[in-house]
C-alpha atoms as a PDB file:
ATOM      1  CA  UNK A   1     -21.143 -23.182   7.104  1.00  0.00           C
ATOM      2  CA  UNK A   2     -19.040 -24.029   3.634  1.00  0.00           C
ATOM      3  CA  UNK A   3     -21.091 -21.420   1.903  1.00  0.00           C
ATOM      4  CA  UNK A   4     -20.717 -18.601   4.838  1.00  0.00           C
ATOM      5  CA  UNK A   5     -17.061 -19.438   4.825  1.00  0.00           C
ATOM      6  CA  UNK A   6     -17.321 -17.924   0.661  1.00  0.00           C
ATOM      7  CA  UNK A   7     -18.400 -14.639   1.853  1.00  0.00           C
ATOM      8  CA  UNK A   8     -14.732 -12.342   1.256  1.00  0.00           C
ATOM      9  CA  UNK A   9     -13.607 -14.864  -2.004  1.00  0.00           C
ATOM     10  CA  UNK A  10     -17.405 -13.525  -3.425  1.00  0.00           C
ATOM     11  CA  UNK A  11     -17.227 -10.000  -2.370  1.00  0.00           C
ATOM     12  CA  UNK A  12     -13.704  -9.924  -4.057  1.00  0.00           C
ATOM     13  CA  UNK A  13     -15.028 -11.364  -7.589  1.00  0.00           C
ATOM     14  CA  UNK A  14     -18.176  -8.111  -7.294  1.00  0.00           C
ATOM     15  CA  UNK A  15     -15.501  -5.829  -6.242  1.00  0.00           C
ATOM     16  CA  UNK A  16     -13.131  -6.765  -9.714  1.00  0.00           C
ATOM     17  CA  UNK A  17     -16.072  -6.352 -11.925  1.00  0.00           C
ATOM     18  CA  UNK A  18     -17.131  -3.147 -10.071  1.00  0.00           C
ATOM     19  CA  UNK A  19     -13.782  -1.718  -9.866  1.00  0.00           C
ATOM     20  CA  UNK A  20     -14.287   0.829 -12.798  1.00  0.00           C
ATOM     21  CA  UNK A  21     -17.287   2.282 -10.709  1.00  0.00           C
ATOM     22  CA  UNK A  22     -14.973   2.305  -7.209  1.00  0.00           C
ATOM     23  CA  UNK A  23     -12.377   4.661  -8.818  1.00  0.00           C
ATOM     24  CA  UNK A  24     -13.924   7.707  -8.480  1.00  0.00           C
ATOM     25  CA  UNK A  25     -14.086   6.512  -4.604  1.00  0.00           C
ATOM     26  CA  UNK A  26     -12.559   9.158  -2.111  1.00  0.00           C
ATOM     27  CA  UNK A  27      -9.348   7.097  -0.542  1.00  0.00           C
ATOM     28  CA  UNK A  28      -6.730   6.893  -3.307  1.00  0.00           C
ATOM     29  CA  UNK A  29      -5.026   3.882  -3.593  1.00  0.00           C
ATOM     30  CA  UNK A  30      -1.744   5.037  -2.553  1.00  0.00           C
ATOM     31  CA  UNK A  31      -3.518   5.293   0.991  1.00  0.00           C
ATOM     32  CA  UNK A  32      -5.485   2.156   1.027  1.00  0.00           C
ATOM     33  CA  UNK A  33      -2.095   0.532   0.141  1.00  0.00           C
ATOM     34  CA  UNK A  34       0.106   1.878   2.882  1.00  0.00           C
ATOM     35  CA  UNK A  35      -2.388   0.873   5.473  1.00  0.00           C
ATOM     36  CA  UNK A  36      -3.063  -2.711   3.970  1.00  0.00           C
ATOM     37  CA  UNK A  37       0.771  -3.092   3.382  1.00  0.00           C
ATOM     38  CA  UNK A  38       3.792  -5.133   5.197  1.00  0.00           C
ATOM     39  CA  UNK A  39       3.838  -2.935   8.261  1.00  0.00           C
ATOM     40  CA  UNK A  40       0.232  -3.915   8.758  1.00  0.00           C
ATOM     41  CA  UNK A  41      -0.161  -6.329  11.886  1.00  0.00           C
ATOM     42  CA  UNK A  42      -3.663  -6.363  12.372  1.00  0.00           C
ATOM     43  CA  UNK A  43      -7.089  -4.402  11.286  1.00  0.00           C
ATOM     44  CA  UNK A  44     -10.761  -4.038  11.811  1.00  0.00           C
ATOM     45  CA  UNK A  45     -12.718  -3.069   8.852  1.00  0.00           C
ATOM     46  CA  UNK A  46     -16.592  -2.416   8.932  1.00  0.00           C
ATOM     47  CA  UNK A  47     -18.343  -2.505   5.757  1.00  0.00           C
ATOM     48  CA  UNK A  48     -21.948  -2.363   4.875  1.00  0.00           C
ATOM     49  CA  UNK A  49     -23.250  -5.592   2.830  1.00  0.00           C
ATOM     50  CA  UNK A  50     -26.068  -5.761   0.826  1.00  0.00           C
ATOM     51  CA  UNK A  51     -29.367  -4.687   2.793  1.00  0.00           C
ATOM     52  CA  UNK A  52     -28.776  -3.725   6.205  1.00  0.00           C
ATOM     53  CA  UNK A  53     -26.274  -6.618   6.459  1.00  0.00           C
ATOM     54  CA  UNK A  54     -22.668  -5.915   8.324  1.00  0.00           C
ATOM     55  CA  UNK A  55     -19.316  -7.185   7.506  1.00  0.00           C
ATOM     56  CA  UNK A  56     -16.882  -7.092  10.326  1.00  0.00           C
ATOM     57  CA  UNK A  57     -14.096  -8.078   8.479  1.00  0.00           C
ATOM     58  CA  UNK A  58     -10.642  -8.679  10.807  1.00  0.00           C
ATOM     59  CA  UNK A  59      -7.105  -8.899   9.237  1.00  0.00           C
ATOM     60  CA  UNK A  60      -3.895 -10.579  10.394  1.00  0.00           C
ATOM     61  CA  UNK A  61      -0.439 -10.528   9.085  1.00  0.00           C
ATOM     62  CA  UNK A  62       2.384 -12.184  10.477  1.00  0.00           C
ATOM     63  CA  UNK A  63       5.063 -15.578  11.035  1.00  0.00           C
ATOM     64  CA  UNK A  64       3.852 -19.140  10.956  1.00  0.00           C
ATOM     65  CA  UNK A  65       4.149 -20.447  14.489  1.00  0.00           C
ATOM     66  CA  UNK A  66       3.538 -24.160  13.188  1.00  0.00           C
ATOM     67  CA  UNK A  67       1.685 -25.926  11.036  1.00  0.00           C
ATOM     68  CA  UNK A  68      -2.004 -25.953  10.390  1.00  0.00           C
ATOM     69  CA  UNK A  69      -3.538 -27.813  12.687  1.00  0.00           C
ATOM     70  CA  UNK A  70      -7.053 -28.049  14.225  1.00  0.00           C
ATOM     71  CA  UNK A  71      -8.315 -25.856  11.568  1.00  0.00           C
ATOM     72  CA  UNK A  72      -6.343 -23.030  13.156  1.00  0.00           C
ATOM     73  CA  UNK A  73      -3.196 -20.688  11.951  1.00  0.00           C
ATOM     74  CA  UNK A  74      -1.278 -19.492  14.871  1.00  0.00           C
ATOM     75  CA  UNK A  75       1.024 -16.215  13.997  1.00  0.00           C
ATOM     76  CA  UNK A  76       3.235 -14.483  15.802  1.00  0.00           C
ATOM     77  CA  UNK A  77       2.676 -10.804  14.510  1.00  0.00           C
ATOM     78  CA  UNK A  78       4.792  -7.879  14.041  1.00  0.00           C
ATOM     79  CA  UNK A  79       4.370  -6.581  17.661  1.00  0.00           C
ATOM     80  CA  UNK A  80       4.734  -9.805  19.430  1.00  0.00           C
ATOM     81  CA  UNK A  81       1.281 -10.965  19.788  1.00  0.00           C
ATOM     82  CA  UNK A  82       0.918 -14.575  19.140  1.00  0.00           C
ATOM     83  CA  UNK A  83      -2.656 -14.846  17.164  1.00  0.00           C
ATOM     84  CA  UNK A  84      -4.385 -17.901  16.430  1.00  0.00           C
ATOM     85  CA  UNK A  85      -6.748 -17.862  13.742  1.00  0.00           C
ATOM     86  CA  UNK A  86      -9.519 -20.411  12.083  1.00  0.00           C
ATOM     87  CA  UNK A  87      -9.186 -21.262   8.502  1.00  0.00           C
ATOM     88  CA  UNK A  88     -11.327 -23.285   6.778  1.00  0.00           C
ATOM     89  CA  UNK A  89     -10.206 -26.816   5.890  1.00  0.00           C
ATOM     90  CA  UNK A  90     -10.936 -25.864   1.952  1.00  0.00           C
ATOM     91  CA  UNK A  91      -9.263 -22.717   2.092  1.00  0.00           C
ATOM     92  CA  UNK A  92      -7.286 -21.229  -0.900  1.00  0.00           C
ATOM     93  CA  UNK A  93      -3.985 -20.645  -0.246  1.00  0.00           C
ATOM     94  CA  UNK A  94      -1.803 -18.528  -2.590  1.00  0.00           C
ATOM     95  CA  UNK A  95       1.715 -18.978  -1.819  1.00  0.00           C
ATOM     96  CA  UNK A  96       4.156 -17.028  -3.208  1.00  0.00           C
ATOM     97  CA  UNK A  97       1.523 -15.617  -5.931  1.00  0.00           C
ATOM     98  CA  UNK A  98       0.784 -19.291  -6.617  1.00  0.00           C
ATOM     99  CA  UNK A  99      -2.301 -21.951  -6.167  1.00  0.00           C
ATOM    100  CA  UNK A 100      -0.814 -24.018  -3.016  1.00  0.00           C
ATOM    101  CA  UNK A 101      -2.585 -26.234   0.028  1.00  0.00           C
ATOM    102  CA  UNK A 102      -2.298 -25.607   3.562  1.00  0.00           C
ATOM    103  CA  UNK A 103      -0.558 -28.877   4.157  1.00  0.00           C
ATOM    104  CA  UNK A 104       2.482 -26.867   2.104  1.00  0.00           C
ATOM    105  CA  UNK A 105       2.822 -24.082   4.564  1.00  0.00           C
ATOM    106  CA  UNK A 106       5.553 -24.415   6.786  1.00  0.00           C
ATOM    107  CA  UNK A 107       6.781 -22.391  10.369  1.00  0.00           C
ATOM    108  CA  UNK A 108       8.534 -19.512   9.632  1.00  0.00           C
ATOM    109  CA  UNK A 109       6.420 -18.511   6.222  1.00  0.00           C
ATOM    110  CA  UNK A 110       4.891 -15.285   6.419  1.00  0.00           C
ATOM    111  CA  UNK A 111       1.284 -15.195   6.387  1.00  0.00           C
ATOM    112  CA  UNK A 112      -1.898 -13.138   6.051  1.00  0.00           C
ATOM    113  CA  UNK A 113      -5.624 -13.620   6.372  1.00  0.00           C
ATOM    114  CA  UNK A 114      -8.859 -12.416   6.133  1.00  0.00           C
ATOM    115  CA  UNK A 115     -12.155 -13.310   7.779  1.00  0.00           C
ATOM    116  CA  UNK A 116     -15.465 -11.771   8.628  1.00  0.00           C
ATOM    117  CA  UNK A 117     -16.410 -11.744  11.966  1.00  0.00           C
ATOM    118  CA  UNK A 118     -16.060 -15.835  14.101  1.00  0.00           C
ATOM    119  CA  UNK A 119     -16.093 -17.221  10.550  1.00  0.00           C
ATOM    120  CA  UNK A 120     -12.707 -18.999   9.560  1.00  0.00           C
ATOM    121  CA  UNK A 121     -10.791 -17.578   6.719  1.00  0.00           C
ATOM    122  CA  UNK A 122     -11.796 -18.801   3.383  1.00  0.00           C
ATOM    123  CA  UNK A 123      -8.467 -17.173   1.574  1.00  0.00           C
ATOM    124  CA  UNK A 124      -4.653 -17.679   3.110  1.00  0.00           C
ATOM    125  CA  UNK A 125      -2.162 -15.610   1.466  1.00  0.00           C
ATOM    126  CA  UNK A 126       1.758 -17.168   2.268  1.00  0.00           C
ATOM    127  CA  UNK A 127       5.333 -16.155   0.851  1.00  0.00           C
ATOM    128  CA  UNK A 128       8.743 -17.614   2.198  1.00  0.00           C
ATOM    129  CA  UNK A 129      12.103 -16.920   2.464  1.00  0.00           C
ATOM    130  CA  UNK A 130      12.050 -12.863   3.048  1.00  0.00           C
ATOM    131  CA  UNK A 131       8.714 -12.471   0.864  1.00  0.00           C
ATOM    132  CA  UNK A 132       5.372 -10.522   2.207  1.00  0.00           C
ATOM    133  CA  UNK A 133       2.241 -11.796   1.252  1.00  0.00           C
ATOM    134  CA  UNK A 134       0.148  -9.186  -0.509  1.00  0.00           C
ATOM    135  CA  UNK A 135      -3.501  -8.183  -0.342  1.00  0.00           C
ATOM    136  CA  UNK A 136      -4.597  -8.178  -3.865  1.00  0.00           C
ATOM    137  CA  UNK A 137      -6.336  -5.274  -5.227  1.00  0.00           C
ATOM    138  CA  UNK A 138      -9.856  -6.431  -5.155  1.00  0.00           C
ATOM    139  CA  UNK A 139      -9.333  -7.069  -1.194  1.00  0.00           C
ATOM    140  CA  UNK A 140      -8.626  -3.678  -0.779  1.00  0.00           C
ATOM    141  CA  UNK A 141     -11.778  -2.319  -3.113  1.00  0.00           C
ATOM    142  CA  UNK A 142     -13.948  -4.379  -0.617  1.00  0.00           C
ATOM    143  CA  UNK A 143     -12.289  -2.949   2.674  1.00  0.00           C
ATOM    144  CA  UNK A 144     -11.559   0.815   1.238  1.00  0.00           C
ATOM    145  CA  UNK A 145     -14.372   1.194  -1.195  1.00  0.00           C
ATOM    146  CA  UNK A 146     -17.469   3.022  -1.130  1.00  0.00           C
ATOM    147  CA  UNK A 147     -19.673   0.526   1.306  1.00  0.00           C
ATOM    148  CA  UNK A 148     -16.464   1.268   4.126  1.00  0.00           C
ATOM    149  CA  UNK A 149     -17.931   2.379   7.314  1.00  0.00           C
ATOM    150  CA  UNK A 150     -14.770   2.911   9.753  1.00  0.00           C
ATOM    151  CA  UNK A 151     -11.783   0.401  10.130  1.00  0.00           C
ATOM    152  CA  UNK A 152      -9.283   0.361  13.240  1.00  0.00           C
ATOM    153  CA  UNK A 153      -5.695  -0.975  12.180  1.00  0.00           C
ATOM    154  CA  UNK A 154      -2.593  -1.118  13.647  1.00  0.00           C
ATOM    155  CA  UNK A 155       0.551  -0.418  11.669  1.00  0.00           C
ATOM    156  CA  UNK A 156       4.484  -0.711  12.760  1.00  0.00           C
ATOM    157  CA  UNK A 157       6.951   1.623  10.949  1.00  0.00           C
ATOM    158  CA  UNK A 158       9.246   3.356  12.923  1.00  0.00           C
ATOM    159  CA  UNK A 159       7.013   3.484  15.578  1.00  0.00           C
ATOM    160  CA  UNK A 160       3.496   1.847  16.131  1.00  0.00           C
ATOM    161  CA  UNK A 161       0.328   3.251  15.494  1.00  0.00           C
ATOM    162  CA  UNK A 162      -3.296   2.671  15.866  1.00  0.00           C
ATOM    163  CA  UNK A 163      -4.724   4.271  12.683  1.00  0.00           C
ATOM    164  CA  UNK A 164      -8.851   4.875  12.590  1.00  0.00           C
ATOM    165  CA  UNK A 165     -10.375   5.756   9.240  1.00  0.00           C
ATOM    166  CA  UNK A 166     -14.186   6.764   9.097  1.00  0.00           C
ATOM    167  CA  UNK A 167     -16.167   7.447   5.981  1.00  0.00           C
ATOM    168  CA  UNK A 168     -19.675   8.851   5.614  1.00  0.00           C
ATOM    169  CA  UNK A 169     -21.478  12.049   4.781  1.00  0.00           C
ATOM    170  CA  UNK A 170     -20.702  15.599   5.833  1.00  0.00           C
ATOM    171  CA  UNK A 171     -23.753  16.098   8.371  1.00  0.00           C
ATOM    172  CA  UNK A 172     -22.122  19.201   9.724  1.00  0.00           C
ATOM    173  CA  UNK A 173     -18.898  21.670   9.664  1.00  0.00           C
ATOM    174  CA  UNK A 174     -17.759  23.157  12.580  1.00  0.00           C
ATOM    175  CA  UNK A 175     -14.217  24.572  14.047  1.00  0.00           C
ATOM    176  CA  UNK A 176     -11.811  21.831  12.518  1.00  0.00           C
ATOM    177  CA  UNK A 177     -14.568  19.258  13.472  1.00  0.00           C
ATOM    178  CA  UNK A 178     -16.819  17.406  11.095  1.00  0.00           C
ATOM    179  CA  UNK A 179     -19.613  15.147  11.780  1.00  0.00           C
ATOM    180  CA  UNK A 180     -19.744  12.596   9.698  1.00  0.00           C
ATOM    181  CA  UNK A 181     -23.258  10.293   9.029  1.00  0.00           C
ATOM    182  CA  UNK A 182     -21.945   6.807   8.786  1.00  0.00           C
ATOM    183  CA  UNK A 183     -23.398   4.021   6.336  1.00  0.00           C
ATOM    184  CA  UNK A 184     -24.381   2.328   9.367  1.00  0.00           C
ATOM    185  CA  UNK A 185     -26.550   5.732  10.734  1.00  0.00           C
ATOM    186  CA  UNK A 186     -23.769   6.193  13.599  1.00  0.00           C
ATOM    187  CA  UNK A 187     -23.010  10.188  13.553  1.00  0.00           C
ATOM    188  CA  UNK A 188     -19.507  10.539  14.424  1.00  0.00           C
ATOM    189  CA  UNK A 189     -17.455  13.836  15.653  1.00  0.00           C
ATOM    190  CA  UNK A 190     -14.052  13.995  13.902  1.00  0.00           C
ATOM    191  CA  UNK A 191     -11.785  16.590  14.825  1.00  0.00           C
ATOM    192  CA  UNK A 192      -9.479  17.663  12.276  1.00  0.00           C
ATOM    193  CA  UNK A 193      -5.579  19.036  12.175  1.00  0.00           C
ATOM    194  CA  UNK A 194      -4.862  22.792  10.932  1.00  0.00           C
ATOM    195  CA  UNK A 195      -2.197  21.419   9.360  1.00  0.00           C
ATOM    196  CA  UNK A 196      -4.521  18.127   7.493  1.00  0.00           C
ATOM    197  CA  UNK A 197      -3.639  17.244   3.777  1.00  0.00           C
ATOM    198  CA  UNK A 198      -7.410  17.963   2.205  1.00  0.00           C
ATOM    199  CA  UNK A 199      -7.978  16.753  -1.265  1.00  0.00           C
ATOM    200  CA  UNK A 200     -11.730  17.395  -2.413  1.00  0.00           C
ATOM    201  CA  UNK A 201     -12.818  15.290  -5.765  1.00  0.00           C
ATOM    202  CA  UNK A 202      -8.900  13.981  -6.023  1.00  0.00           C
ATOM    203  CA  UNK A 203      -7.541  17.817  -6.014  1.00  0.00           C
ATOM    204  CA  UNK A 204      -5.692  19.518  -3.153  1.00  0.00           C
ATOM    205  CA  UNK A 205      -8.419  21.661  -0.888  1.00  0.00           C
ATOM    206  CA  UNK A 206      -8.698  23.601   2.106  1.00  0.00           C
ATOM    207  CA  UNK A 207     -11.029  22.778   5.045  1.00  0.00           C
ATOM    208  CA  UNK A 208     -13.169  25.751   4.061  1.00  0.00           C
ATOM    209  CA  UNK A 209     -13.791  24.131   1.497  1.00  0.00           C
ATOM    210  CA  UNK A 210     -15.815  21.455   2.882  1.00  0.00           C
ATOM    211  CA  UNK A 211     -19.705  21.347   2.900  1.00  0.00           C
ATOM    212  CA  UNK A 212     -22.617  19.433   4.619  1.00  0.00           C
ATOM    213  CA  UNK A 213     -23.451  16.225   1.982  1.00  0.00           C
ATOM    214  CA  UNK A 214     -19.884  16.026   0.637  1.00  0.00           C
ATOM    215  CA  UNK A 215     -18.723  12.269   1.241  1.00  0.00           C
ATOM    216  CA  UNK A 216     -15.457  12.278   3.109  1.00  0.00           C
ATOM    217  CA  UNK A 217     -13.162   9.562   4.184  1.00  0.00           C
ATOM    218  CA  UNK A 218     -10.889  10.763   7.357  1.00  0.00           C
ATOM    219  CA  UNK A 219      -7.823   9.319   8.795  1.00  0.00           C
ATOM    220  CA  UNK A 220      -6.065   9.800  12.256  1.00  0.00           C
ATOM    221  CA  UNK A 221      -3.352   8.163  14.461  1.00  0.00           C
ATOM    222  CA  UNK A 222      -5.183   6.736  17.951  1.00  0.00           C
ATOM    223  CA  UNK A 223      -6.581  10.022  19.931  1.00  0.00           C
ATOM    224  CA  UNK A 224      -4.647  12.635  17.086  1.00  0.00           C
ATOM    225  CA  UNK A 225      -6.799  15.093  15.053  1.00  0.00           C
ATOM    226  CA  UNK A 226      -7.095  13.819  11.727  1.00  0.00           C
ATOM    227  CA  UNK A 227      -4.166  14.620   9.506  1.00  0.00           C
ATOM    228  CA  UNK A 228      -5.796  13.435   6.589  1.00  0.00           C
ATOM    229  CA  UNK A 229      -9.374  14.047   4.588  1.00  0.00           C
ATOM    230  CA  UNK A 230      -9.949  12.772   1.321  1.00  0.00           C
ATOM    231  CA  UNK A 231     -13.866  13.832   0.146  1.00  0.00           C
ATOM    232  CA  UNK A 232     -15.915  14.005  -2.825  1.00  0.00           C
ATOM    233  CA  UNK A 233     -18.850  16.125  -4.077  1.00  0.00           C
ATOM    234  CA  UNK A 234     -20.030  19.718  -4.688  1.00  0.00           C
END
């Protein structure tokens, strides 16, 4: 179980060395950090491991209830959900972008966490006073990069939203739909806004422009067309 419990702290180190090869990815990073940032409560993220493995990663961001205890973290998050969530005993904790222990995180201290599927989080991420922990960039190259297959995440700004993001390859074009072929082999039917911003290989596009094989990531709010389709290809 120690060694399971290494799985996002691993994929993190291959993501840093691979990063040069993730930047031509579709997502820009401006996007991947609004959706990982401090109006993030909670997220979903599906990403294909090596082989035909699966990573259901789930994210939580929010206040300390009380201390660790039990090997659990209970949060209140930015909604009002009270979350409890395992943490390894060994986890690292980064608080306030420094090495720290979980027996130095106290009620009140804003917290975030990562773990893939029942496993508890290897990596706890802490600030205090008015601080927001921060997902470092390598987190988001795992959960955004090219192995994404669709993520769910719910975001408060003025309002809250329920924000869906599939990725995979153009399988077919129709009327403001595409149907995207997942990493996972799920074909999925997106429908699309008139009004979406399209950028194709990082420059501003039209739907038109879009053709069967291209790799596209989209992004919608709950049941709304998507508003937003980033792809790449010829």
């Amino acid at each position: 179980m120690a060694k399971r419990g290494l799985t996002i702290a691993v994929l993190v180190s291959a993501a840093a060395m691979a990063a040069p090869a993730l930047a031509g990815h579709p997502m820009p990073t401006s996007a991947s950090t609004y959706l990982l940032g401090p109006k993030m409560i909670r997220a979903e993220i599906i990403v294909k491991g090596s082989s035909t493995t699966l990573h259901d990663y789930r994210l939580d961001r929010g206040k300390l209830l009380k201390r660790y205890t039990a090997g659990t973290l209970n949060l209140l998050e930015r909604d009002g959900t009270k979350t409890p969530v395992k943490v390894a005993s060994g986890a690292r904790v980064i608080l306030n972008g420094l090495p720290s222990t979980l027996r130095r995180l106290r009620a009140g201290m804003q917290i975030a966490v990562a773990h893939d599927r029942d496993l508890p989080a290897d990596t706890v991420y802490a600030a205090s006073g008015r601080g927001t922990p921060k997902w470092p960039a390598p987190v988001a190259a795992v959960m955004f990069g090219s192995r994404l297959i669709r993520a769910e995440i719910a975001l408060q700004d003025t309002t809250l939203h329920d924000y869906r993001v599939d990725q995979g390859r153009i399988k077919q074009v129709g009327v403001f739909t595409l149907v995207l072929r997942e990493l996972d082999g799920t074909d999925v039917t997106i429908n699309i806004s008139p009004a979406a911003r399209i950028k194709l290989n990082g420059k501003n596009a039209s739907f038109v422009q879009l053709r069967k094989g291209i790799m596209a990531t989209t992004i919608h709010d709950g049941d709304k067309p998507a508003d937003q389709v980033y792809a790449t290809g010829k």
